[in-house]
N, C-alpha and C. Protein backbone atom coordinates (compact mmCIF):
# COMPACT_ATOMS: atom_id res chain seq x y z
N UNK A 1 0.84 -1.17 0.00
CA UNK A 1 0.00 0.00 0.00
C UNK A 1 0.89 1.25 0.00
N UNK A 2 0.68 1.92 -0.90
CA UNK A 2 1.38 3.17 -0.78
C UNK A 2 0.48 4.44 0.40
N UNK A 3 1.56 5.04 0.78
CA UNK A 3 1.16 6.30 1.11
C UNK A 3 1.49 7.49 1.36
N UNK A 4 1.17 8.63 1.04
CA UNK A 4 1.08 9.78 0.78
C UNK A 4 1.88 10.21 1.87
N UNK A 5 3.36 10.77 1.90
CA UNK A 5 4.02 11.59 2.88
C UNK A 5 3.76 13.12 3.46
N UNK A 6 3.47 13.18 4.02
CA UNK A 6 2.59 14.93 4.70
C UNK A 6 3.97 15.34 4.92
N UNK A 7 3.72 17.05 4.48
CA UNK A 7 4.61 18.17 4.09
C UNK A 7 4.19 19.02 5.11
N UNK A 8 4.71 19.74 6.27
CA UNK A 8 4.23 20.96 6.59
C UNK A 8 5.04 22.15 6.55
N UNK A 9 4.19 23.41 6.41
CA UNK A 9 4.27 24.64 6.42
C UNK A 9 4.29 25.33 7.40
N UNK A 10 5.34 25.78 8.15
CA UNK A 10 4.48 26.51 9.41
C UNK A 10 4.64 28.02 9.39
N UNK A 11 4.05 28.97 9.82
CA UNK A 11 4.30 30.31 9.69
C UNK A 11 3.98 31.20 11.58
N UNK A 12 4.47 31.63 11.71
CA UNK A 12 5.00 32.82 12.84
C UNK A 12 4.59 34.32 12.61
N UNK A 13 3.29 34.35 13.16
CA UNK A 13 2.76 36.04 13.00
C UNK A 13 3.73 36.45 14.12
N UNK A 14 3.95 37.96 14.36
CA UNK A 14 4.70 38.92 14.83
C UNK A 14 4.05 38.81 16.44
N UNK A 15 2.79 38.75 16.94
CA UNK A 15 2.33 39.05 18.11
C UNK A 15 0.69 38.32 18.20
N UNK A 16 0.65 38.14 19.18
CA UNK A 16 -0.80 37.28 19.37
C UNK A 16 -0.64 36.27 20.63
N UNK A 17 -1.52 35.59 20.94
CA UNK A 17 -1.57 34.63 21.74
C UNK A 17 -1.30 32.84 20.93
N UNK A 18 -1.70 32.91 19.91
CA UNK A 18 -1.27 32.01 19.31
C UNK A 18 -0.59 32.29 17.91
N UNK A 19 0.81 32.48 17.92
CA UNK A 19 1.36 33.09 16.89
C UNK A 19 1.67 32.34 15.21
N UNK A 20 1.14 30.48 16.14
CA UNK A 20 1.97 29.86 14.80
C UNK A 20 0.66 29.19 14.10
N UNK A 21 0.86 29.01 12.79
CA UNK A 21 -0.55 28.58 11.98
C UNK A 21 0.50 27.47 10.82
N UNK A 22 -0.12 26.43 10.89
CA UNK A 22 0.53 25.21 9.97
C UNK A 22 -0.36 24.63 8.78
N UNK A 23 0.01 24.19 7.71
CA UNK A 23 -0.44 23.84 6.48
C UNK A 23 0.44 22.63 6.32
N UNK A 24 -0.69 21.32 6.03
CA UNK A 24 0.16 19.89 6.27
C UNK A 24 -0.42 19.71 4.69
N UNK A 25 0.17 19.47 3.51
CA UNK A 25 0.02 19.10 2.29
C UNK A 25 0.41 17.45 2.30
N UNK A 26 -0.92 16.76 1.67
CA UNK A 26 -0.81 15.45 1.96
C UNK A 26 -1.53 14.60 0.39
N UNK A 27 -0.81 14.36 -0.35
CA UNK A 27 -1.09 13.38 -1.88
C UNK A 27 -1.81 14.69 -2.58
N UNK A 28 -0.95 15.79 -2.74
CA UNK A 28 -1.71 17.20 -3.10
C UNK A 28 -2.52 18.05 -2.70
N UNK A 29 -3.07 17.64 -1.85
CA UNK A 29 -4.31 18.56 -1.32
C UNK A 29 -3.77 19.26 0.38
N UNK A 30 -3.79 20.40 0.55
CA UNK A 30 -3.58 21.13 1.52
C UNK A 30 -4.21 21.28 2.38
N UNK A 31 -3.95 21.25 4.19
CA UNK A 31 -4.90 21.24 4.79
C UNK A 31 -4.51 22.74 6.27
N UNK A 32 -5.44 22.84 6.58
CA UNK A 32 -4.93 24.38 7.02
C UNK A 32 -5.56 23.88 8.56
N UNK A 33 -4.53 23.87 9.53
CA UNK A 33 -4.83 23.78 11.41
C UNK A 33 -5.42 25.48 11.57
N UNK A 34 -6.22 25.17 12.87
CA UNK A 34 -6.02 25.75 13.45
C UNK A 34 -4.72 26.83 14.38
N UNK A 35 -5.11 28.12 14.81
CA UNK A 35 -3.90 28.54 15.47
C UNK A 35 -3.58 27.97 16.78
N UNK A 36 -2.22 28.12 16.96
CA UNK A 36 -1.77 27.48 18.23
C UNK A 36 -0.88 28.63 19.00
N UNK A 37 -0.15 28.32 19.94
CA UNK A 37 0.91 28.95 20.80
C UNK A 37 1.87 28.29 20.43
N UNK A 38 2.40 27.03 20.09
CA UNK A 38 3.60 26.51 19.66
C UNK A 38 3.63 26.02 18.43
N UNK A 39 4.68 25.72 18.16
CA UNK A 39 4.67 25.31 16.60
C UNK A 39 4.19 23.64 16.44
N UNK A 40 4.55 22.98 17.62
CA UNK A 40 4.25 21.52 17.83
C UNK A 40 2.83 21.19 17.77
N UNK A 41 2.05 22.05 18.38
CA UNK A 41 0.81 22.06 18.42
C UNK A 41 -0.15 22.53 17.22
N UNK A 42 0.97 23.79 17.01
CA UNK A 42 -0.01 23.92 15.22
C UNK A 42 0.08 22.81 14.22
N UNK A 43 1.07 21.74 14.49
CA UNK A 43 1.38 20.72 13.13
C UNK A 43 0.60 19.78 13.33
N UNK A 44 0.35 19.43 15.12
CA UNK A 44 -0.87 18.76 15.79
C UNK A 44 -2.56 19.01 14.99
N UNK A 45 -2.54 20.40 15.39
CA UNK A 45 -4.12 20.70 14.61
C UNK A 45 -4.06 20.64 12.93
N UNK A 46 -3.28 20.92 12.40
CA UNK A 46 -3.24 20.99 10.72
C UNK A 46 -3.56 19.20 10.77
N UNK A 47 -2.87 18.48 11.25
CA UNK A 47 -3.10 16.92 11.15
C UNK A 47 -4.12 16.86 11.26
N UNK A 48 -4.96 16.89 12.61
CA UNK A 48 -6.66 16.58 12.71
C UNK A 48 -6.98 16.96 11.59
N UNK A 49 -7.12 18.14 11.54
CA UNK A 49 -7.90 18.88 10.28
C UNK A 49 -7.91 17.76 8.86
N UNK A 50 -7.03 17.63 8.69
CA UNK A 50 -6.25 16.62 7.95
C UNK A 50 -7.35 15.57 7.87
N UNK A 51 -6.68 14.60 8.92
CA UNK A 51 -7.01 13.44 9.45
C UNK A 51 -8.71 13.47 9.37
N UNK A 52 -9.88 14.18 10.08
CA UNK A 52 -11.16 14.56 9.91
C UNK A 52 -11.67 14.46 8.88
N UNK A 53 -11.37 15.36 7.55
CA UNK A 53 -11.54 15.90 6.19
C UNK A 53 -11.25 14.14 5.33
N UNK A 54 -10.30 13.58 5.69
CA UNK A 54 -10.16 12.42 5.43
C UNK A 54 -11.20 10.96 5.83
N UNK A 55 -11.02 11.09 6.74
CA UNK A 55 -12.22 9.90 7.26
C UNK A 55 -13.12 10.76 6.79
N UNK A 56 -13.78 11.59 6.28
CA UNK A 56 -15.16 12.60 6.49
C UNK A 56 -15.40 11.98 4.85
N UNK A 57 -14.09 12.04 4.05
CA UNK A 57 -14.50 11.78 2.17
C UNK A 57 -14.47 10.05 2.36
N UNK A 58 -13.90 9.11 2.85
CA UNK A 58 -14.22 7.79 3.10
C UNK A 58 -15.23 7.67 3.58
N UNK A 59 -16.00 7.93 4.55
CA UNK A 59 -17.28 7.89 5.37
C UNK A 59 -18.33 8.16 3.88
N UNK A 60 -18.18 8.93 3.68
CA UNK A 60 -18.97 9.91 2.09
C UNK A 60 -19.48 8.62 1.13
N UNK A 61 -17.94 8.32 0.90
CA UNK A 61 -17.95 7.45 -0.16
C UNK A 61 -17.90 5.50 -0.22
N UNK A 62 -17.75 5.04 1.38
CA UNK A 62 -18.43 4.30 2.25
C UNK A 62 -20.23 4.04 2.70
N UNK A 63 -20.66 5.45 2.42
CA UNK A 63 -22.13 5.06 2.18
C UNK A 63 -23.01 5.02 1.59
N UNK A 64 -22.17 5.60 0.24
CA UNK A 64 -23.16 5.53 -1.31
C UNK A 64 -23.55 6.96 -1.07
N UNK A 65 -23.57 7.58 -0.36
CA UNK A 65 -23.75 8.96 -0.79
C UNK A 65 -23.29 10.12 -1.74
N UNK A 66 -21.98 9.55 -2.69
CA UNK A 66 -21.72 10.32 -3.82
C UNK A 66 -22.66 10.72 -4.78
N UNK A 67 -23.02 11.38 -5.78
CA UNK A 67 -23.83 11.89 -6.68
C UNK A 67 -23.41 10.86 -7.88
């Protein structure tokens, strides 16, 4: 089984409470976390996001619900 190696992006606004925001690119498609306070934690939420959006198009297409 092949699979798709996840890429992340992370970026560092200047001031805020949660300064870092991550983008995990995974078999092309980009997925955008939530903000965090650390950078560990933003790569954390970009995954869920990820991970969610994923089971969410299997689930989809697991119950005959495509068009």
């Amino acid at each position: 089984m092949n699979y798709a190696i996840p890429s992340y992006i992370c970026t560092k606004s200047a001031s805020g409470l949660a300064p870092f925001i991550c983008t995990v690119e995974i078999g092309g498609i980009q997925y955008i976390g939530a903000a965090a306070r650390t950078k560990k934690d933003a790569e954390i939420k970009a995954a869920r996001t990820a991970l969610l959006a994923i089971q969410g198009i299997v689930l989809f297409f697991s119950k005959g619900l495509f068009f």
